[in-house]
Protein backbone atom coordinates (compact mmCIF):
# COMPACT_ATOMS: atom_id res chain seq x y z
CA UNK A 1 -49.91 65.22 15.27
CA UNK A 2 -46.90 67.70 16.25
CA UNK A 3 -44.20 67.07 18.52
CA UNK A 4 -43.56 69.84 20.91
CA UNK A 5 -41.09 70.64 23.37
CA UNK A 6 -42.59 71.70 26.96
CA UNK A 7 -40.85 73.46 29.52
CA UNK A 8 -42.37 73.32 32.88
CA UNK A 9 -40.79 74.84 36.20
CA UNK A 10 -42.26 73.28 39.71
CA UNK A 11 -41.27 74.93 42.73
CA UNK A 12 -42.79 74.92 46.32
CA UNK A 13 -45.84 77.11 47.10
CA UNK A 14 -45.18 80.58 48.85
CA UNK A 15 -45.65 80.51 52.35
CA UNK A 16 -44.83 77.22 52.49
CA UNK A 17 -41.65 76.01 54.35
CA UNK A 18 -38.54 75.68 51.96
CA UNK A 19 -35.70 74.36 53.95
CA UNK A 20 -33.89 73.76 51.16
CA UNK A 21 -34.31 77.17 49.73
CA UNK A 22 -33.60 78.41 53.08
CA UNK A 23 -30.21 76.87 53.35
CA UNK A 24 -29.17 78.09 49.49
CA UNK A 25 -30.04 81.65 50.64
CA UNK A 26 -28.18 81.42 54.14
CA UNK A 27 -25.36 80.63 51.98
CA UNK A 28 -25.54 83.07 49.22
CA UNK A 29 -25.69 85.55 52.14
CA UNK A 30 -22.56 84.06 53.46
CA UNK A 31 -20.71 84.14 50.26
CA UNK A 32 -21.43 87.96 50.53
CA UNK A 33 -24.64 87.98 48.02
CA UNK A 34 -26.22 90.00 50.84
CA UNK A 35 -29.24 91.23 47.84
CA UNK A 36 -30.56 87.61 48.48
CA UNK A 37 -33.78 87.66 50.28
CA UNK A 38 -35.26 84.25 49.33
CA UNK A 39 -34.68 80.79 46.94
CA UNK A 40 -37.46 78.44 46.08
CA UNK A 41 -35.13 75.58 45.03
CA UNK A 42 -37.80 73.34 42.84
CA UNK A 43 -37.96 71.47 39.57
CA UNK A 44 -37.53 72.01 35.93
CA UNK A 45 -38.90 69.85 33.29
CA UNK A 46 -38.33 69.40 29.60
CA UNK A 47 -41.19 66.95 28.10
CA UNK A 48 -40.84 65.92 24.37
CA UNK A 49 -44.65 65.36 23.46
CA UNK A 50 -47.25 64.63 20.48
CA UNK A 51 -50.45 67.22 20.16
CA UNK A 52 -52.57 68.39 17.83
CA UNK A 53 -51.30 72.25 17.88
CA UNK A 54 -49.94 74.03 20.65
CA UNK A 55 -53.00 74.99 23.01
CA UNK A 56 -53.49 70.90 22.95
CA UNK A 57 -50.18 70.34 24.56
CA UNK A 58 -50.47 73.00 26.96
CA UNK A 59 -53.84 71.51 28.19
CA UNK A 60 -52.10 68.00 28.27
CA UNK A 61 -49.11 69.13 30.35
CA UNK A 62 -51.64 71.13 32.49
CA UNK A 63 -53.39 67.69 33.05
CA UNK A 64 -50.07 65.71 33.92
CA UNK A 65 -48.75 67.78 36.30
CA UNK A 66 -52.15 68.38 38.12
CA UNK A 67 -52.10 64.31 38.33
CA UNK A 68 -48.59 63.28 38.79
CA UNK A 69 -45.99 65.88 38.02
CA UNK A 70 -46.72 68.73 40.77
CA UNK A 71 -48.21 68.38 44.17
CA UNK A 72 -50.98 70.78 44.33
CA UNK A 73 -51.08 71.23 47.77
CA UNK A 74 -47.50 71.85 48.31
CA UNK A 75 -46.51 72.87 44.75
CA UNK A 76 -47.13 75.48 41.89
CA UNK A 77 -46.46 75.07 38.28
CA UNK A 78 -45.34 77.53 35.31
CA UNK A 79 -45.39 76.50 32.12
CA UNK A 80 -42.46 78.44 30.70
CA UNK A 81 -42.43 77.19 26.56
CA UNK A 82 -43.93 75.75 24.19
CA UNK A 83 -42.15 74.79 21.26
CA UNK A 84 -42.52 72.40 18.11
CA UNK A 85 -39.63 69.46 18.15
C-alpha cells in the first residue's frame, strides 16, 4: 500500500441557490471588482490516504464523498490531485 495525498474541491451545484456566494460577489462588486459575475463559495479537502496505486484512491475518494463528504443533491465534487505522500 501507497499513501497518497487527495485534493478534493466541493462546491454547491449550479442553479442552485448560493447565498453565500451571492453575498462574496455583491461585495467584490462593491470593492470595484465589477468583472465578477458569480462565486460558488464551497469546500476544499486535503485527505492523506492508503491505496494500492493511484486509480484505487481515486475510486475510494469517489466512494467517500458520494457517502459522506458531498451532498449529491445539493453538491458537486472535483477531484483536483492525486499525489503519493
Amino acid at each position: 500500500m501507497t499513501r497518497f495525498v487527495v485534493n478534493v474541491h466541493i462546491v454547491p451545484r449550479k442553479g442552485l441557490l448560493d447565498p453565500q456566494g451571492k453575498a462574496v460577489a455583491d461585495s467584490l462588486r462593491t470593492l470595484g471588482f465589477a468583472g465578477v459575475h458569480d462565486v460558488h463559495v464551497g469546500r476544499h479537502l486535503v485527505l492523506d490516504l492508503e491505496a494500492a496505486d493511484a486509480a484505487g484512491a481515486e475510486r475510494t475518494v469517489r466512494e467517500m464523498c458520494g457517502r459522506l463528504l458531498a451532498n449529491p443533491v445539493t453538491e458537486d465534487f472535483e477531484i483536483a490531485g492525486i499525489r503519493p505522500a
